[in-house]
Protein backbone atom coordinates (compact mmCIF):
# COMPACT_ATOMS: atom_id res chain seq x y z
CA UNK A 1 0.00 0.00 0.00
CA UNK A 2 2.98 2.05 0.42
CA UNK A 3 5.58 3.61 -2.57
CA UNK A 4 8.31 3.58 -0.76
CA UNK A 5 10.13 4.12 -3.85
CA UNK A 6 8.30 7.25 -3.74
CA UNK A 7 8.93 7.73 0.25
CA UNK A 8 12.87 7.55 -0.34
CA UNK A 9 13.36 9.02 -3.46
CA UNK A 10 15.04 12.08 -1.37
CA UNK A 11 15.58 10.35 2.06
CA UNK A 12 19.48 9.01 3.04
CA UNK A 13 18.58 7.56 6.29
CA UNK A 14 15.69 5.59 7.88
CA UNK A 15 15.53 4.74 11.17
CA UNK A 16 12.99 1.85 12.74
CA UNK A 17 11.94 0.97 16.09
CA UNK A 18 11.54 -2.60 17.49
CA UNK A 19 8.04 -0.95 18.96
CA UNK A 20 6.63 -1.07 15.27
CA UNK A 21 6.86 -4.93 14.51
CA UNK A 22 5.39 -6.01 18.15
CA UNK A 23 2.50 -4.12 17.88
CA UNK A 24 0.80 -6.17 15.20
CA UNK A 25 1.67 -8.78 12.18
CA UNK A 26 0.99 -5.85 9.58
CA UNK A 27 3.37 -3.52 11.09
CA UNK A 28 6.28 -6.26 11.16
CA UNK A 29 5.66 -6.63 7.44
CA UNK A 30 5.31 -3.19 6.38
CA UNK A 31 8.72 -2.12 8.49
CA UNK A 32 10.16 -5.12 6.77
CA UNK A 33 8.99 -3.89 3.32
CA UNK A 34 10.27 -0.90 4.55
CA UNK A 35 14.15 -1.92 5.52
CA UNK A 36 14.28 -4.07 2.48
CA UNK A 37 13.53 -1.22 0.14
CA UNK A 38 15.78 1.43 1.90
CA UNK A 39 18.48 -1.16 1.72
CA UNK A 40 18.21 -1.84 -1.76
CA UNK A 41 18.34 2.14 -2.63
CA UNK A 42 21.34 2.45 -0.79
CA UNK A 43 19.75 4.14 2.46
CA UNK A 44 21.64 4.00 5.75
CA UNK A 45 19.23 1.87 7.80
CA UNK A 46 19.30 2.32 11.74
CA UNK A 47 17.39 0.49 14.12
CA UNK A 48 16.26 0.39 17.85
CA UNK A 49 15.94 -2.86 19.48
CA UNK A 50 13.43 -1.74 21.77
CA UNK A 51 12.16 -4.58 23.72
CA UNK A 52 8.69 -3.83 25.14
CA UNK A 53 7.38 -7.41 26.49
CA UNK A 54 3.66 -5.84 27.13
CA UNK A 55 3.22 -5.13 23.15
CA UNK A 56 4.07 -8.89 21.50
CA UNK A 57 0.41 -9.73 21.91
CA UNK A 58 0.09 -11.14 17.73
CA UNK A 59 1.97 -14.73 18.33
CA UNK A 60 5.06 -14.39 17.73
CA UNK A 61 7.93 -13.73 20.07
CA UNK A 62 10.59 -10.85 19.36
CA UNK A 63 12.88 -13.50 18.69
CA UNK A 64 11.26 -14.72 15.67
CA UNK A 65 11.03 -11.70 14.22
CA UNK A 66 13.12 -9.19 14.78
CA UNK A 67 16.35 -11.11 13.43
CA UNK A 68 15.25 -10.71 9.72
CA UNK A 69 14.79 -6.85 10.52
CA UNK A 70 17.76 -6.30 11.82
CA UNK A 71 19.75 -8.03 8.49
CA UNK A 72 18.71 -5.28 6.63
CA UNK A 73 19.83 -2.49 9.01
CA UNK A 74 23.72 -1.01 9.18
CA UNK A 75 23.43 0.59 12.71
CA UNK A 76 21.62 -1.03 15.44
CA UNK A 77 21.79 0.67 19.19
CA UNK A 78 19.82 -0.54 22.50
CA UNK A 79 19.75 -0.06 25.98
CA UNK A 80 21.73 -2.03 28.36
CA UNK A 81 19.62 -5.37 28.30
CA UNK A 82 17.66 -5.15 24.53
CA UNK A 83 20.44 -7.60 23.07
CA UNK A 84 19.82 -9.72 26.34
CA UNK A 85 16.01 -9.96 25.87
CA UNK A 86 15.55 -9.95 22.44
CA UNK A 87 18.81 -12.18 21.56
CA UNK A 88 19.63 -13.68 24.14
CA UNK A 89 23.34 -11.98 24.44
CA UNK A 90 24.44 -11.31 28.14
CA UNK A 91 27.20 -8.70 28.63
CA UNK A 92 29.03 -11.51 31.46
CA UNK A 93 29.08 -10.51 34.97
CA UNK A 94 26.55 -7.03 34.92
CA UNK A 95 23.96 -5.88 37.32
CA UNK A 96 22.49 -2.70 36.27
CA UNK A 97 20.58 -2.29 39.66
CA UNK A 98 23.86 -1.69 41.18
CA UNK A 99 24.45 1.91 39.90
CA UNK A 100 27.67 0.92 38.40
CA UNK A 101 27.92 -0.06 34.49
CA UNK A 102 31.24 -1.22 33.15
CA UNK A 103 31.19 -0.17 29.55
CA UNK A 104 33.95 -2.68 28.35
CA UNK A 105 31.10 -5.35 29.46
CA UNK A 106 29.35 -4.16 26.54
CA UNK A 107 32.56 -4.82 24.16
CA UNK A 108 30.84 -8.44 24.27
CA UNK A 109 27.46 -7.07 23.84
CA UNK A 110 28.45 -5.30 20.30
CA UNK A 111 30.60 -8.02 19.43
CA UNK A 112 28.10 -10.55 19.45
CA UNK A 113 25.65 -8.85 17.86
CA UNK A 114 28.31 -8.08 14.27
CA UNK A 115 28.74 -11.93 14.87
CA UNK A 116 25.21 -12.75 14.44
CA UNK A 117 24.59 -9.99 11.99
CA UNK A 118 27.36 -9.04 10.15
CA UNK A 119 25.87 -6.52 7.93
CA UNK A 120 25.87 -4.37 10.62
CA UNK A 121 28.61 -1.71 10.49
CA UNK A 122 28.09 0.22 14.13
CA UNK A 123 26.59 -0.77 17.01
CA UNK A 124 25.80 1.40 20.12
CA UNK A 125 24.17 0.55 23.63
CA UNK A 126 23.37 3.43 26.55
CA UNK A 127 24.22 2.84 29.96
CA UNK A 128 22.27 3.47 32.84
CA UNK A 129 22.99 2.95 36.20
CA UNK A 130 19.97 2.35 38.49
CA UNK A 131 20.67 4.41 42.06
CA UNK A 132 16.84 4.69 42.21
CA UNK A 133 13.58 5.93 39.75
CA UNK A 134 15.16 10.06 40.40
CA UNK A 135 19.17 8.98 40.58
CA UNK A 136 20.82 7.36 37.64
CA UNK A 137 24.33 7.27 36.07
CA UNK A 138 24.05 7.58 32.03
CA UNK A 139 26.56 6.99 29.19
CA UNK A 140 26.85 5.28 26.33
CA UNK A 141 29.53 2.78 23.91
CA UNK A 142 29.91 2.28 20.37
CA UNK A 143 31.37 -0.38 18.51
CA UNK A 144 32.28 0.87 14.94
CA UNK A 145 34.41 -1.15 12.42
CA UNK A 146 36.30 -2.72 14.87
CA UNK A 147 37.03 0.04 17.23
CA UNK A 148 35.07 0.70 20.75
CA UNK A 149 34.22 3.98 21.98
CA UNK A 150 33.48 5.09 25.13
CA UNK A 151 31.75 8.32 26.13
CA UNK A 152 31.92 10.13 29.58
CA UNK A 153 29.65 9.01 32.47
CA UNK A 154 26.88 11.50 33.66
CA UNK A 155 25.48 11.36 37.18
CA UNK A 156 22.12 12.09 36.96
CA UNK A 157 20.45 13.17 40.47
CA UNK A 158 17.39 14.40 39.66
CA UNK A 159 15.50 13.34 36.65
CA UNK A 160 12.54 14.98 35.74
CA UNK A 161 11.52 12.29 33.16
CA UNK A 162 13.28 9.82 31.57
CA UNK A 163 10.79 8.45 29.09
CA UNK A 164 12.22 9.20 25.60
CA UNK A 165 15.74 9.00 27.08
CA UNK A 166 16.85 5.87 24.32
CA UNK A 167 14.66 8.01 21.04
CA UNK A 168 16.94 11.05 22.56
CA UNK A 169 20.10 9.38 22.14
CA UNK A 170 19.39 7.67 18.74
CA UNK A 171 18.57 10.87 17.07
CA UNK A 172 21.51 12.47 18.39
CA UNK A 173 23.50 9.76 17.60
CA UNK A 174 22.62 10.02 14.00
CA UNK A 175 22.85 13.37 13.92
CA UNK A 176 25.94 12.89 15.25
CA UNK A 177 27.42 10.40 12.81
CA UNK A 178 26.20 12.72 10.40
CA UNK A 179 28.29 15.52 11.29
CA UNK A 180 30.99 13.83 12.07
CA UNK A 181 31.51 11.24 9.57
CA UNK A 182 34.04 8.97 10.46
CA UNK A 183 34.60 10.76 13.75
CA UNK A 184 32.61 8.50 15.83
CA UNK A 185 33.89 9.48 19.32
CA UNK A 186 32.12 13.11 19.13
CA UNK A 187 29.34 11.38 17.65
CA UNK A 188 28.91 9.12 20.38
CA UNK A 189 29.93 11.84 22.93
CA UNK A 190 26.93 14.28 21.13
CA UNK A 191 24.60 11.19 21.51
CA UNK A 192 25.04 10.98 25.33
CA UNK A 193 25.31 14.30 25.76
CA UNK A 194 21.90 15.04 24.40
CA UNK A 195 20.30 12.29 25.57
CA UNK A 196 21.34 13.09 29.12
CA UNK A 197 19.66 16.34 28.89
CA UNK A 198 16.83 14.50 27.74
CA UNK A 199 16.08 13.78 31.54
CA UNK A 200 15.80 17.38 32.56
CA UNK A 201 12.20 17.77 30.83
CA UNK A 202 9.20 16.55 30.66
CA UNK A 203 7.34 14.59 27.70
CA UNK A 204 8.72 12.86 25.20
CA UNK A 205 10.87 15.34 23.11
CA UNK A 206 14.11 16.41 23.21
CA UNK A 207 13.66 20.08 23.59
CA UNK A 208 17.31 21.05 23.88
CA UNK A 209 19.33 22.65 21.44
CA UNK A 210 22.39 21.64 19.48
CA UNK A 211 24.79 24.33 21.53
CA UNK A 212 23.17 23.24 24.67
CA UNK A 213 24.51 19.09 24.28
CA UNK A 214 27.58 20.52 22.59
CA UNK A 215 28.33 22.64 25.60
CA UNK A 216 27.70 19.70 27.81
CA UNK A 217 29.99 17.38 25.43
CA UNK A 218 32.47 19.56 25.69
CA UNK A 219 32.66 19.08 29.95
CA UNK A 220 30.59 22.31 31.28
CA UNK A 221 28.49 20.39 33.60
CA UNK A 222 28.41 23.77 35.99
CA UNK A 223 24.80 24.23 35.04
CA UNK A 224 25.16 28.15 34.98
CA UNK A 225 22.84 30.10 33.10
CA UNK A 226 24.39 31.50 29.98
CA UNK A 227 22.73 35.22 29.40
């Protein structure tokens, strides 16, 4: 029902959400139709593995689907346990209740996951630490051709809300890689850096601005108001 032909014809990225495909058995086919046709035109093709138990009401685990998504995407990022749930893939000896997350536990994490799928190119995972629902720790690695990057750790002690947190750090991860290019560290760093502000307001948007993460990227964490 959908040209996607028509839909790309100017695009250079698309980006899909593991939400999509476990809400129903239409909306796993149409994002597949979807990756498969951005992949053929030569789109970059990012994906969130997004494990929500709650929606895979239509019969089919994530497991059974989600695979053949993600072999059409380059990019794939998650949260500390989507590979875990989704996959199966443990990062080995982890307990993000703690408040501590060791991001060369998520070396395995990325490595597995090219293993599996090796038309992936990058792979990045956040990383929060749970103090408690107001008090987290937040950062973020990315696997890229090889190398592993690691971005600065935030302490979060007052979160205002948190939902959109992971959509937060994907877009500003690809707008990120965009800038960047092959400069993935300030991609990554941009990513977390965003995404951390992310928690400082409420809803779902992002409503920060690209000088505001880039100041906070660059290590002024002093909060003051800039007049």
């Amino acid at each position: 029902m959908i040209d996607w032909q028509k839909v790309f014809s100017d695009a250079q990225w698309f980006h899909w959400t593991g939400i999509t495909p476990a809400i129903s058995k239409g909306a796993a086919d149409v994002c597949l139709e979807a990756a498969q046709v951005a992949r053929e035109m030569g789109l970059t093709v990012s994906c969130d593995l997004n494990f929500r138990k709650n929606l895979w009401k239509w019969g089919k685990k994530a497991s059974e689907v989600m695979p053949e998504l993600v072999k059409y995407s380059d990019i794939a990022i998650g949260n500390e346990e989507d590979a875990a749930q989704v996959f199966g893939i443990h990062a080995p000896e982890t307990d993000v209740t703690s408040g501590k997350v060791e991001a060369e536990k998520y070396r395995f994490v990325c490595e597995e996951l090219v293993k599996r799928f090796p038309n992936l190119k990058q792979v990045a995972i956040t990383l929060r630490g749970s103090l408690s629902a107001s008090h987290n720790t937040w950062s973020g690695v990315l696997w890229a051709g090889g190398k592993f990057y690691v971005a600065s750790t935030f302490d979060i002690d007052f979160i205002v809300d948190r939902v959109g947190g992971g959509d937060a750090f994907m877009g500003g991860l690809i707008y990120g890689l965009l800038k960047y290019g092959e400069d993935k560290q300030p991609a990554l760093n941009f990513a977390v850096a965003a995404s951390c502000l992310k928690h400082t307001i409420f809803g779902d948007f992002n409503l920060v601005t690209i000088s505001e993460a880039e100041k906070l990227m660059g290590g002024d964490v002093s909060g003051r108001v800039a007049r």
